[in-house]
C-alpha atoms as a PDB file:
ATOM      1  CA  UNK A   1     -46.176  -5.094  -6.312  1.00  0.00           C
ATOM      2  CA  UNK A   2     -46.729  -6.929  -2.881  1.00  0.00           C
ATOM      3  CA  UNK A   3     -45.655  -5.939   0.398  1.00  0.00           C
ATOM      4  CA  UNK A   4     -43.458  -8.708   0.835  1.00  0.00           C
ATOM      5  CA  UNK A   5     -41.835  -8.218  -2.690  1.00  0.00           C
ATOM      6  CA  UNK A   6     -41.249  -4.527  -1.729  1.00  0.00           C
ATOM      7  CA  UNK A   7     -39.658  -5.008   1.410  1.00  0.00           C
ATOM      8  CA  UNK A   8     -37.424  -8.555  -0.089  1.00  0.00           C
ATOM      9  CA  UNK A   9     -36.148  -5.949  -2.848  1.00  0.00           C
ATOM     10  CA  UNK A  10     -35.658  -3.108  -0.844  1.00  0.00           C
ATOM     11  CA  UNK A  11     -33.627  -5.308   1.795  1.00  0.00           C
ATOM     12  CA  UNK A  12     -31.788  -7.091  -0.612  1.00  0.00           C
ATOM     13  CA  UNK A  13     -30.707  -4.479  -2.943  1.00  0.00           C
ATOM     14  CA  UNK A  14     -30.280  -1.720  -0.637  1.00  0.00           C
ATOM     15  CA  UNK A  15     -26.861  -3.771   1.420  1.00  0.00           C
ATOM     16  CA  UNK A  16     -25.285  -4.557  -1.974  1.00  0.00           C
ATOM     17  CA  UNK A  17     -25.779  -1.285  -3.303  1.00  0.00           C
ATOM     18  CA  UNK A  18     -24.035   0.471  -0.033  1.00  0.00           C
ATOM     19  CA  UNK A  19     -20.901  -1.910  -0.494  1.00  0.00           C
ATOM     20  CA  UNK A  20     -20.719  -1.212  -4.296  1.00  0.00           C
ATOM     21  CA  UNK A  21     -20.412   2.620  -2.786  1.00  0.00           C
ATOM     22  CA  UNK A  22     -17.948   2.160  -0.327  1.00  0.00           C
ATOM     23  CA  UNK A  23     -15.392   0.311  -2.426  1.00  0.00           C
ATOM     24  CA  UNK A  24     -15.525   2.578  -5.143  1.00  0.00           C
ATOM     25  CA  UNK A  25     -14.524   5.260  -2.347  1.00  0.00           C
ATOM     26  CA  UNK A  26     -12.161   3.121  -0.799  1.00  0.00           C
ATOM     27  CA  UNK A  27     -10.319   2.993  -4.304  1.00  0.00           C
ATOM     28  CA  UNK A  28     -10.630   6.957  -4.617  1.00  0.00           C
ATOM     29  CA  UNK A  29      -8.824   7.256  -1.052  1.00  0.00           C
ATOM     30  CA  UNK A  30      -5.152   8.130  -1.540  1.00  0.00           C
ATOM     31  CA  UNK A  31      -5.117   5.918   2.401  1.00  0.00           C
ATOM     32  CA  UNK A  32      -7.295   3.319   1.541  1.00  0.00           C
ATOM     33  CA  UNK A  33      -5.415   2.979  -1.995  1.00  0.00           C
ATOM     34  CA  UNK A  34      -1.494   2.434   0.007  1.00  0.00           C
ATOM     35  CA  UNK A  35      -3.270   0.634   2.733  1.00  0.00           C
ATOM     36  CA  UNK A  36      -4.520  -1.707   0.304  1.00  0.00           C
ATOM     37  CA  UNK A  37      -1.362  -1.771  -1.467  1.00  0.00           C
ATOM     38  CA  UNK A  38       1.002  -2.265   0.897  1.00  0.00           C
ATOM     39  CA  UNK A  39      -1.582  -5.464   2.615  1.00  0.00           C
ATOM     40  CA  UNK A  40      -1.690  -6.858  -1.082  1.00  0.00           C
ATOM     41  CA  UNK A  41       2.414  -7.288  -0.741  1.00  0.00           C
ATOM     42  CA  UNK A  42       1.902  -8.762   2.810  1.00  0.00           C
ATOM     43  CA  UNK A  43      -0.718 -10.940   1.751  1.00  0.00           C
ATOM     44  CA  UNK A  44       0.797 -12.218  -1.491  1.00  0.00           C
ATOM     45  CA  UNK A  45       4.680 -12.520   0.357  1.00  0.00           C
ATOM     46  CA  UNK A  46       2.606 -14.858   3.431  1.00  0.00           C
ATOM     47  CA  UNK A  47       0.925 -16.850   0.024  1.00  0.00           C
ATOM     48  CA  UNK A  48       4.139 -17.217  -1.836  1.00  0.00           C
ATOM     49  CA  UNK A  49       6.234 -18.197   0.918  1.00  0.00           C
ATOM     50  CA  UNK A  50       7.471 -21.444   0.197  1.00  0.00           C
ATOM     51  CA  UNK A  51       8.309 -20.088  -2.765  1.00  0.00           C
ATOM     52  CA  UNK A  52      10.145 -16.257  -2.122  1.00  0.00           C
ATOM     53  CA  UNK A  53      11.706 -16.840   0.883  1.00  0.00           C
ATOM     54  CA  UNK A  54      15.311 -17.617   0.296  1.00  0.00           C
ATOM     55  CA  UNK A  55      16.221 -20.014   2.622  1.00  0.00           C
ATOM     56  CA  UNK A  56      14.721 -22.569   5.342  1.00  0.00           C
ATOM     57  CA  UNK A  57      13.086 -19.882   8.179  1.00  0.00           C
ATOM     58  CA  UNK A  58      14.426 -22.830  11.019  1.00  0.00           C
ATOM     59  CA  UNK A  59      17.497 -23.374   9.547  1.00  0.00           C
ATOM     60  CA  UNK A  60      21.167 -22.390  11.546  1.00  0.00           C
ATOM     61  CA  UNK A  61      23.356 -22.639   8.619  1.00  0.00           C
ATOM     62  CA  UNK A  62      25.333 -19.085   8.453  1.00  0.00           C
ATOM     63  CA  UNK A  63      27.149 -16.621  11.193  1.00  0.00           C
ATOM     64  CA  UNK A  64      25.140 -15.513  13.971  1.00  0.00           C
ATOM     65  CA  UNK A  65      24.087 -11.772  14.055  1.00  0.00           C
ATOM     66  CA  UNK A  66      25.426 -11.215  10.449  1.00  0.00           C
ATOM     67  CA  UNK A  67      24.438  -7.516   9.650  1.00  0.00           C
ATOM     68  CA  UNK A  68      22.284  -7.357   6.115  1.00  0.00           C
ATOM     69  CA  UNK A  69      24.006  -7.792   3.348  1.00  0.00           C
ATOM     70  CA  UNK A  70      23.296  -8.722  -0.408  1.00  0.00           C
ATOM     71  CA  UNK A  71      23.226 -12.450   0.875  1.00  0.00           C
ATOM     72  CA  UNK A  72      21.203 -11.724   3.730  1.00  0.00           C
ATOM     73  CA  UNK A  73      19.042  -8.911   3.158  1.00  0.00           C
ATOM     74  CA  UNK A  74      17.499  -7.887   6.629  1.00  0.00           C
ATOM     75  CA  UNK A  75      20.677  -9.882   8.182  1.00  0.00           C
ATOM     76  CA  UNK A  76      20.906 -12.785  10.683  1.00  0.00           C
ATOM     77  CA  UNK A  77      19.712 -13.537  14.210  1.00  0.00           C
ATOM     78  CA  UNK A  78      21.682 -14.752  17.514  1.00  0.00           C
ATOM     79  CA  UNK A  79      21.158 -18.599  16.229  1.00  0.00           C
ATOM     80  CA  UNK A  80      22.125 -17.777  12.382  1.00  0.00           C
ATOM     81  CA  UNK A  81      18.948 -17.761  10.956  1.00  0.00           C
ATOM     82  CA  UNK A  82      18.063 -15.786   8.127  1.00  0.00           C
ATOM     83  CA  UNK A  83      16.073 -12.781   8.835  1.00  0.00           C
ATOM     84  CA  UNK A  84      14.041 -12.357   6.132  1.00  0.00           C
ATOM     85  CA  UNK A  85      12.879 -15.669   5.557  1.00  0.00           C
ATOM     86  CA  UNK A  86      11.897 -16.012   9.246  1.00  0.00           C
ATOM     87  CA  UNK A  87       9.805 -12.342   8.551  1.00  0.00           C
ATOM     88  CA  UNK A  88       8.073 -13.687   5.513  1.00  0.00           C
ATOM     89  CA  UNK A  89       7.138 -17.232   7.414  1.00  0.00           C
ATOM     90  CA  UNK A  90       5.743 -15.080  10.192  1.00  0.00           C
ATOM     91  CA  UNK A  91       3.952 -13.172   8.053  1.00  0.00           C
ATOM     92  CA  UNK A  92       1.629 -16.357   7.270  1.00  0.00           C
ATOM     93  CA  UNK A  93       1.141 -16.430  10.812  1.00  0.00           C
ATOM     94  CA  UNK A  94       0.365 -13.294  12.127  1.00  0.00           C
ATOM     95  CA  UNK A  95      -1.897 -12.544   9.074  1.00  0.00           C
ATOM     96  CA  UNK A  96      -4.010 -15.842   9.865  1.00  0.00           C
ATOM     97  CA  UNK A  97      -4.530 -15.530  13.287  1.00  0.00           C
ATOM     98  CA  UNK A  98      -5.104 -12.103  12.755  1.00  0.00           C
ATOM     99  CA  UNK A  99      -7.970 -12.466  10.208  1.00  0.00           C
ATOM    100  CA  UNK A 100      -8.930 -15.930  11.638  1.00  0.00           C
ATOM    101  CA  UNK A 101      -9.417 -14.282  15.203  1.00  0.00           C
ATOM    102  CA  UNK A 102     -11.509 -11.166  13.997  1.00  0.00           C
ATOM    103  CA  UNK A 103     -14.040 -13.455  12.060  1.00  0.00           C
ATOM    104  CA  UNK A 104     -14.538 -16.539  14.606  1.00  0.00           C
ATOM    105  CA  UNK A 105     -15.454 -12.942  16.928  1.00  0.00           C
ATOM    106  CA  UNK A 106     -17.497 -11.459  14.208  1.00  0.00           C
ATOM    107  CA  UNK A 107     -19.453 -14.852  13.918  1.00  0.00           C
ATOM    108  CA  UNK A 108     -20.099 -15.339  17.532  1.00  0.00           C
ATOM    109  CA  UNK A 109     -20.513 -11.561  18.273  1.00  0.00           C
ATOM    110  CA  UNK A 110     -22.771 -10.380  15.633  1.00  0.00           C
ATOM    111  CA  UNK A 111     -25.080 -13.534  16.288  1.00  0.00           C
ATOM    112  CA  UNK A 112     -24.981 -12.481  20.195  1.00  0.00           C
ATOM    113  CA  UNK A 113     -25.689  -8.958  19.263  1.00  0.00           C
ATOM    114  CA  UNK A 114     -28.776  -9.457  16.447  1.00  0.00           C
ATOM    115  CA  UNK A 115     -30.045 -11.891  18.911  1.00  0.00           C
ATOM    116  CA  UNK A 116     -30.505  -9.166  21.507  1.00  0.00           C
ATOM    117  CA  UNK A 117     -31.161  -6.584  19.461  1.00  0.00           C
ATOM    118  CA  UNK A 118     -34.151  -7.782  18.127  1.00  0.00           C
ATOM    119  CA  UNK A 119     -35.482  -9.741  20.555  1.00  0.00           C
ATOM    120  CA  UNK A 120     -34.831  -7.953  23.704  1.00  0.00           C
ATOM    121  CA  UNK A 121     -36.107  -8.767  26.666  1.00  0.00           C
ATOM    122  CA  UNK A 122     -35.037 -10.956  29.548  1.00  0.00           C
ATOM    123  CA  UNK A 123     -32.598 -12.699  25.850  1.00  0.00           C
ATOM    124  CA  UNK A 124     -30.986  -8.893  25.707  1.00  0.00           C
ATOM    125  CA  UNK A 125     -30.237  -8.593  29.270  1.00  0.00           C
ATOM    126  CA  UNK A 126     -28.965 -11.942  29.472  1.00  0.00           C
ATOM    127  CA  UNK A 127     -26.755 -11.463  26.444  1.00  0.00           C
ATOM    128  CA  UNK A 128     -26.051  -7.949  27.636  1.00  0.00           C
ATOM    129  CA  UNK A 129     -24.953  -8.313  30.713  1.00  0.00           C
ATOM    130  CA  UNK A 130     -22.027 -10.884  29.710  1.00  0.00           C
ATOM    131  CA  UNK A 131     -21.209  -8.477  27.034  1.00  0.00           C
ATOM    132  CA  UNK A 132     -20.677  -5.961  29.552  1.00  0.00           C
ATOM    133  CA  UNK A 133     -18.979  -8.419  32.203  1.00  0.00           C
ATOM    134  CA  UNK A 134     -16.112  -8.789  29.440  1.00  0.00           C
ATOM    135  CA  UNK A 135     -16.352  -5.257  28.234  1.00  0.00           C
ATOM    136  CA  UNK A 136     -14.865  -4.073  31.813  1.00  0.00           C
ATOM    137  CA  UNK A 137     -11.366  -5.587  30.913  1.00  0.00           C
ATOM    138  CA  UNK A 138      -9.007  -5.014  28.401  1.00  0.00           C
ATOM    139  CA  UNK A 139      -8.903  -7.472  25.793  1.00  0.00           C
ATOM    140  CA  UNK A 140      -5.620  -8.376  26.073  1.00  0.00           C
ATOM    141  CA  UNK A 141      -5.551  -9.131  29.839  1.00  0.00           C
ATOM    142  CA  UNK A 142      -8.546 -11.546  28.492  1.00  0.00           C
ATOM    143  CA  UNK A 143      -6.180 -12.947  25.973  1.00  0.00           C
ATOM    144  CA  UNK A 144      -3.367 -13.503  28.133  1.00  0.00           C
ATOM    145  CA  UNK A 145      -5.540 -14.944  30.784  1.00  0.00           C
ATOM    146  CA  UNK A 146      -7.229 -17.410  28.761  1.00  0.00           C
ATOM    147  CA  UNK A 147      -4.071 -18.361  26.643  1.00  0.00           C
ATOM    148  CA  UNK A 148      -2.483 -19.066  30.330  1.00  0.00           C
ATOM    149  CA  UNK A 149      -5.317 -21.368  31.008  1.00  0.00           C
ATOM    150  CA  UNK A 150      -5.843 -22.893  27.336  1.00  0.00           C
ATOM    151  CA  UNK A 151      -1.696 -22.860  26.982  1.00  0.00           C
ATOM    152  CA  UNK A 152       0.559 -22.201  23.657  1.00  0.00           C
ATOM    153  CA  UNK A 153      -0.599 -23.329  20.618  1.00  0.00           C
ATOM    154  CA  UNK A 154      -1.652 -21.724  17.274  1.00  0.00           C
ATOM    155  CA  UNK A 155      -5.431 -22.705  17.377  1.00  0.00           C
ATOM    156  CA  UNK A 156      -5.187 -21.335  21.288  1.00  0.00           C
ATOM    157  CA  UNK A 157      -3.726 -18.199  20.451  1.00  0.00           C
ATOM    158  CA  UNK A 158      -6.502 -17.878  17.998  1.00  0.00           C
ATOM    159  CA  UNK A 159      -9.791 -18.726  20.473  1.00  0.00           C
ATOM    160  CA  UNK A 160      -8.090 -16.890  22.935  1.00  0.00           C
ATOM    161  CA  UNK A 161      -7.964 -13.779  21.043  1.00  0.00           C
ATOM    162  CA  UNK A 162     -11.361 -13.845  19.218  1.00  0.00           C
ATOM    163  CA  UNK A 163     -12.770 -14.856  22.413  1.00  0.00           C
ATOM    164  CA  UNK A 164     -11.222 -11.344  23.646  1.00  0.00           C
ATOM    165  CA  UNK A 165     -13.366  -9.512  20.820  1.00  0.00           C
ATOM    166  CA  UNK A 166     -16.550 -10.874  21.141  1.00  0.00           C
ATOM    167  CA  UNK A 167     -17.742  -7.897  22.669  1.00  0.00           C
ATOM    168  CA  UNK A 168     -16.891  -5.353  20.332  1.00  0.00           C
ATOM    169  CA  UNK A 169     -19.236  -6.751  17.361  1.00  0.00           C
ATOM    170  CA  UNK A 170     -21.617  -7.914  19.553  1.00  0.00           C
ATOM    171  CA  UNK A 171     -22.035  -4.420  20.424  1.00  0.00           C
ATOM    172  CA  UNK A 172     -21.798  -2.854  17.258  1.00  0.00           C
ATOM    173  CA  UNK A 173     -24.245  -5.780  16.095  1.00  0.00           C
ATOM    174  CA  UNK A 174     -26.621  -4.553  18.496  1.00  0.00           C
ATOM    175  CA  UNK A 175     -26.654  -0.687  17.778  1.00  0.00           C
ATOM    176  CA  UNK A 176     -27.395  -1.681  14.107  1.00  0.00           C
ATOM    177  CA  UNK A 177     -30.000  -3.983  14.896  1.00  0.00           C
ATOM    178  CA  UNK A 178     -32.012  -1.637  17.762  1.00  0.00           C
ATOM    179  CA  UNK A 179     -32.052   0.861  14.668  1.00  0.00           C
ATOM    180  CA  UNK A 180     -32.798  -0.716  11.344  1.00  0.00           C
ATOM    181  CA  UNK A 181     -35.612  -3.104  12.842  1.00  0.00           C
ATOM    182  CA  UNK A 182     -37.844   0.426  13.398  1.00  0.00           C
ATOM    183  CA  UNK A 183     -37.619   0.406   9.428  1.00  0.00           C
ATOM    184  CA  UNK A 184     -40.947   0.110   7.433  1.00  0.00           C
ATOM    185  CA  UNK A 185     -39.579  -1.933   5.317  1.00  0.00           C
ATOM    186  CA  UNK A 186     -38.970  -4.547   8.361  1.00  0.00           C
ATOM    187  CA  UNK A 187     -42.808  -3.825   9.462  1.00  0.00           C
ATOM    188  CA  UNK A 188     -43.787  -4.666   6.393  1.00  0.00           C
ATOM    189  CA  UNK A 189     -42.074  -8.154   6.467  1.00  0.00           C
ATOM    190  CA  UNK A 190     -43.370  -8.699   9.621  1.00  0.00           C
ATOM    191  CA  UNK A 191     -47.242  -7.815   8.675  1.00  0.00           C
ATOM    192  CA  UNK A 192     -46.781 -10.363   5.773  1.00  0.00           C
ATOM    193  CA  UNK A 193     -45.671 -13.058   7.834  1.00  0.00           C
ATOM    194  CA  UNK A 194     -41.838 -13.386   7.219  1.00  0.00           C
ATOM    195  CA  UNK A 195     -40.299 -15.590   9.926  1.00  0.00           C
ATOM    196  CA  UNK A 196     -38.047 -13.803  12.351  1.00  0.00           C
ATOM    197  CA  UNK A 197     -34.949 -15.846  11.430  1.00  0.00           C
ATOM    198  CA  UNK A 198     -36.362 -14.375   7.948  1.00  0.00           C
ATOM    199  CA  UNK A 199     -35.881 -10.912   8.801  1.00  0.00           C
ATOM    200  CA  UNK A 200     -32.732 -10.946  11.215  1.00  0.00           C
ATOM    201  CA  UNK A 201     -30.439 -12.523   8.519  1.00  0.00           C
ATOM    202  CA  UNK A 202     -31.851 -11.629   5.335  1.00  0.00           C
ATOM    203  CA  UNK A 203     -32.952  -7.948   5.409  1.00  0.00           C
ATOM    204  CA  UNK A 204     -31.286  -6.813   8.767  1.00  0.00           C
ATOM    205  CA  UNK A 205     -28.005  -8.383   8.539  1.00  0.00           C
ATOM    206  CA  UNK A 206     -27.061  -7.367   4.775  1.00  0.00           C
ATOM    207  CA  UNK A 207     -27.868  -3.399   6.145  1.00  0.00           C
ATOM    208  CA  UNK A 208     -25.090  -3.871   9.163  1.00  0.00           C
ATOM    209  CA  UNK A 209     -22.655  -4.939   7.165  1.00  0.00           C
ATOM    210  CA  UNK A 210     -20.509  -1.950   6.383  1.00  0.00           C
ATOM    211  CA  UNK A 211     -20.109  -0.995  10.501  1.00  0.00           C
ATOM    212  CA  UNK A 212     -19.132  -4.220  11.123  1.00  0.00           C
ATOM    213  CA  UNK A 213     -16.636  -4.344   8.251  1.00  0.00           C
ATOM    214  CA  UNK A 214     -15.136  -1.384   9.879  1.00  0.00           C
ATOM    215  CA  UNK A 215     -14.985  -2.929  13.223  1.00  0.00           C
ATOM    216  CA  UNK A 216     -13.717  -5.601  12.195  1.00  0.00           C
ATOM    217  CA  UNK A 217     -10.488  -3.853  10.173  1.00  0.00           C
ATOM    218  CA  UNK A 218      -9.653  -2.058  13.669  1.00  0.00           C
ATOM    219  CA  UNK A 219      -9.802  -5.795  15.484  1.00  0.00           C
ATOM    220  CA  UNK A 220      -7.740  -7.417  12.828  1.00  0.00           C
ATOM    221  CA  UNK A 221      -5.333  -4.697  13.551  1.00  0.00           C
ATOM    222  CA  UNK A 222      -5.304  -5.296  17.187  1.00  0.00           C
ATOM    223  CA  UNK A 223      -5.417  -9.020  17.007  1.00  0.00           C
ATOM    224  CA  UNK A 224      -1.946  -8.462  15.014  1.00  0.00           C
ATOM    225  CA  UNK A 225      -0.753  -6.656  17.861  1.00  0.00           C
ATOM    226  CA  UNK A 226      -2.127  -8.841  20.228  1.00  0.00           C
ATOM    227  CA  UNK A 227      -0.961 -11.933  18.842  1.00  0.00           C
ATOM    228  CA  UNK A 228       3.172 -10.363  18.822  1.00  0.00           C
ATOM    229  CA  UNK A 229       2.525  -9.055  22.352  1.00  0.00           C
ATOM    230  CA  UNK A 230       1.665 -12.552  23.453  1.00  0.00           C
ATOM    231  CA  UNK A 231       4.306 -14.271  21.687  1.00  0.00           C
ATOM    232  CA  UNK A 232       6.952 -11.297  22.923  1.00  0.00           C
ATOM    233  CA  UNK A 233       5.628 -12.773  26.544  1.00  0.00           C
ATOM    234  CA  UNK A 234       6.414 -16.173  25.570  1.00  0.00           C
ATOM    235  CA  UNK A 235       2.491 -16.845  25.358  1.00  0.00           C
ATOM    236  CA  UNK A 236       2.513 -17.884  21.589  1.00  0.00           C
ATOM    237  CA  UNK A 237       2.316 -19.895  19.128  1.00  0.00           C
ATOM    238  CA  UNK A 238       5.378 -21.798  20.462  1.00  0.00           C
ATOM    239  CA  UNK A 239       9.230 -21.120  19.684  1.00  0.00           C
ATOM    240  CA  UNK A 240       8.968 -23.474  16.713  1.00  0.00           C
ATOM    241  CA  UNK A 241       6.988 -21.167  14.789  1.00  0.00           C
ATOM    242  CA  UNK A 242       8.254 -17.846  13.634  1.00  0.00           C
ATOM    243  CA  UNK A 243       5.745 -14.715  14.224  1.00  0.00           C
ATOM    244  CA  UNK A 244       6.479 -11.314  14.239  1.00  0.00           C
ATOM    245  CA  UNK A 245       5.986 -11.508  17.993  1.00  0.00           C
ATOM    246  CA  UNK A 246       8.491 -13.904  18.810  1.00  0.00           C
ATOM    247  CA  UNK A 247      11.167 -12.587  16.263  1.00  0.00           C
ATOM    248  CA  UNK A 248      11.203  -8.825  18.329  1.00  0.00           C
ATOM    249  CA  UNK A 249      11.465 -11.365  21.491  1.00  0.00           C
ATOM    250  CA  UNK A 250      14.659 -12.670  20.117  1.00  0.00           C
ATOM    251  CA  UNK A 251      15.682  -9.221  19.141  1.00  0.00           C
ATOM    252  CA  UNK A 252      15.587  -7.587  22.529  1.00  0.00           C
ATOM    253  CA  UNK A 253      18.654  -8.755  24.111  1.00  0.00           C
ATOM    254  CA  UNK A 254      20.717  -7.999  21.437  1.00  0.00           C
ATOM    255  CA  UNK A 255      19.842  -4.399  20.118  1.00  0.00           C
ATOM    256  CA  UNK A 256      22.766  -2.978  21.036  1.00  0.00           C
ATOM    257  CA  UNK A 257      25.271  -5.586  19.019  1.00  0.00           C
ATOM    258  CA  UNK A 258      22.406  -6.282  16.622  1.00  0.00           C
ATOM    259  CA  UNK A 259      19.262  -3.626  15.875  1.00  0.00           C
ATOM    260  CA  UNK A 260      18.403  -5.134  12.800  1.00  0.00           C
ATOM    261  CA  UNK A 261      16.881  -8.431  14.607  1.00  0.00           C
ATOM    262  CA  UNK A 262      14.143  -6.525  16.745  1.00  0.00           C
ATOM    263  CA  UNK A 263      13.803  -3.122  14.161  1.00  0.00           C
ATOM    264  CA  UNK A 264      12.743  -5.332  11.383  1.00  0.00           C
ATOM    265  CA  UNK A 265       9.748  -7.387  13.041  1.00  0.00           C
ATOM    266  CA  UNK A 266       8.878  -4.021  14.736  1.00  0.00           C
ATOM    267  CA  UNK A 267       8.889  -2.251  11.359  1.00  0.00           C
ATOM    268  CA  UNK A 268       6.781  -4.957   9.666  1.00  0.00           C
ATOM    269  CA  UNK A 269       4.332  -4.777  12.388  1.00  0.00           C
ATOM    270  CA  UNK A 270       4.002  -1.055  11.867  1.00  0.00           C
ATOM    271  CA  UNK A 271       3.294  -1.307   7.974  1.00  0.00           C
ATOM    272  CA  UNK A 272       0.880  -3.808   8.738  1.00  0.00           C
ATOM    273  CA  UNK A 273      -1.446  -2.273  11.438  1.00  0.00           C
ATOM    274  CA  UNK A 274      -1.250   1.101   9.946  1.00  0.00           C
ATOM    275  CA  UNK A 275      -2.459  -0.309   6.356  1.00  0.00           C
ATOM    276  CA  UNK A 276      -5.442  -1.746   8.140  1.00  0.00           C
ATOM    277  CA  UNK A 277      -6.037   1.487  10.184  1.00  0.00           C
ATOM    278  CA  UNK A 278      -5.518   3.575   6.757  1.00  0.00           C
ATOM    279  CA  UNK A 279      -8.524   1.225   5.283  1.00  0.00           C
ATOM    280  CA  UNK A 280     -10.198   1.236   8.243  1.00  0.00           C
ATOM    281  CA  UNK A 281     -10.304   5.364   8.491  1.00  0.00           C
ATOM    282  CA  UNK A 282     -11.502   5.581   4.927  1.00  0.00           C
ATOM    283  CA  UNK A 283     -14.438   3.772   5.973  1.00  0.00           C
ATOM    284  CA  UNK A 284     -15.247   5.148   8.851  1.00  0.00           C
ATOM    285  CA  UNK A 285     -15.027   8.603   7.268  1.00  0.00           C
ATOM    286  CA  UNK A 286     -16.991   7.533   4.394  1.00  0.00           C
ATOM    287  CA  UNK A 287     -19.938   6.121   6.554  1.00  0.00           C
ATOM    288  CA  UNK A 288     -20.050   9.513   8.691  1.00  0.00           C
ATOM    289  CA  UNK A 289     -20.720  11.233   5.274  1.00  0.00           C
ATOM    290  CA  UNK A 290     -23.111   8.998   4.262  1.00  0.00           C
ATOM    291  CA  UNK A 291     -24.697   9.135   7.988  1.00  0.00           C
ATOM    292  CA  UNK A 292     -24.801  13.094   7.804  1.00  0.00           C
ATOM    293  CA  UNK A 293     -26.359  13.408   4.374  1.00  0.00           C
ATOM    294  CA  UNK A 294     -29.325  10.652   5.414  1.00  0.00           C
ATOM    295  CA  UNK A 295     -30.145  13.109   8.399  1.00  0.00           C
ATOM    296  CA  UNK A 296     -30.168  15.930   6.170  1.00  0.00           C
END
């Protein structure tokens, strides 16, 4: 067996057979296993939408602030719209711009961070140093700074917010890269002759996956939050669209006469981010085992 065909198999089976591991253990985590569970109800209510909620999410057909009832089960809000219809609507929007942010950032940071990870030089400073220019404030003031400029909008929201993240899997991207490229099976590739675009995305890439699947399970989960805090600001998507966001907006002025209008949104925002963080633990736990018994 060549060089080559060693290091091509070794590169290529070795990533598939480290996320074959990790999903079996994300199944045998009791967190993983409600996470999942309770983001396979969220996922499938935003899907079936049209179809499960009961009535029009925009529509101001019954009493205003009705408390829940069989009719309405989560109640009304201040314009007499149903409650639970305007939850599962919003669901299909915070889940998208939540997933859509976190992988326009993944694309654009993990090609920023492989880039200067294995090239380094005057590439990795350059790439570095804007890395670390938006690392020194908080993503949301980024967010809410460049939604201000951009203005409301769904597709703003979500370039504002992935723009926000960049940094985080550049980063990661870059840790992964500075490591696995010291690998003999990467020397190899390179003594053969495999291009460089070769090696970064075909045997470098497929090893970095399961950190940056991690990463990007805590970002989704911020981007969630991100996305309600903006629309809670009145920085949204826009008042014609219900999000979670926007719903606890509306729900503010009225806890006292009406809790169930801002408790609700709050509460599905909750399950949400702490599903993700329950997968996102498992992981992260999982790869520290795997980490320690490597070094050992």
């Amino acid at each position: 067996m060549t060089a080559v065909t060693e290091s091509n198999e070794i590169a290529t089976s070795s990533g598939p057979r480290k996320r074959a591991l990790w999903i079996r253990h994300l199944m045998r985590d009791k967190r993983a296993f409600v996470g999942v569970v309770i983001l396979t109800i969220f996922v499938v209510s935003a899907i079936l939408a049209p179809l499960i909620a009961p009535h029009d999410p925009n529509a101001m057909a019954f009493s205003m602030m009705e408390a829940p009832s069989w009719v309405h089960p989560l109640g009304t809000d201040d314009l007499g719209r149903d409650l639970l219809s305007r939850l599962i609507y919003g669901t299909q929007v915070s889940l998208f711009i939540g997933i859509s942010t976190v992988a326009l950032a993944m694309v654009i940071g993990v090609t920023l961070g492989i880039l200067a990870g294995y090239y380094g030089g005057f590439l990795d400073t350059i790439i570095m140093r804007y890395i670390d220019l938006q690392w020194a404030f908080p993503n949301f003031i980024v967010a809410v700074y460049l939604v201000a400029i951009l203005g409301q909008g769904l597709w703003n929201v979500i370039a504002a917010v992935s723009l926000a993240f960049i940094d985080d899997f550049a980063r990661v991207a870059r840790g992964m890269v500075l490591t696995i490229k010291q690998e003999q099976y990467i020397d190899a590739a390179r003594t053969v002759g495999v291009s460089n675009w070769r090696i970064m995305w075909r045997h470098i890439l497929p090893n970095a996956t399961a950190p940056l699947i991690v990463q990007g399970t805590v970002s989704i989960s911020f981007a969630i939050l991100a996305e309600a805090a903006l629309s809670f600001l009145g920085l949204g998507v826009g008042v014609d669209t219900p999000t979670w966001g926007l719903i606890l907006a509306d729900g503010r002025t009225f806890i006292s006469r009406a809790w169930w209008i801002g408790v609700f949104p709050g509460l599905f925002i909750m399950l949400t981010v702490l599903s993700i963080n329950f997968v996102g633990d498992a992981l992260r736990d999982y790869l520290d085992v795997r980490e320690s018994k490597d070094d050992v």
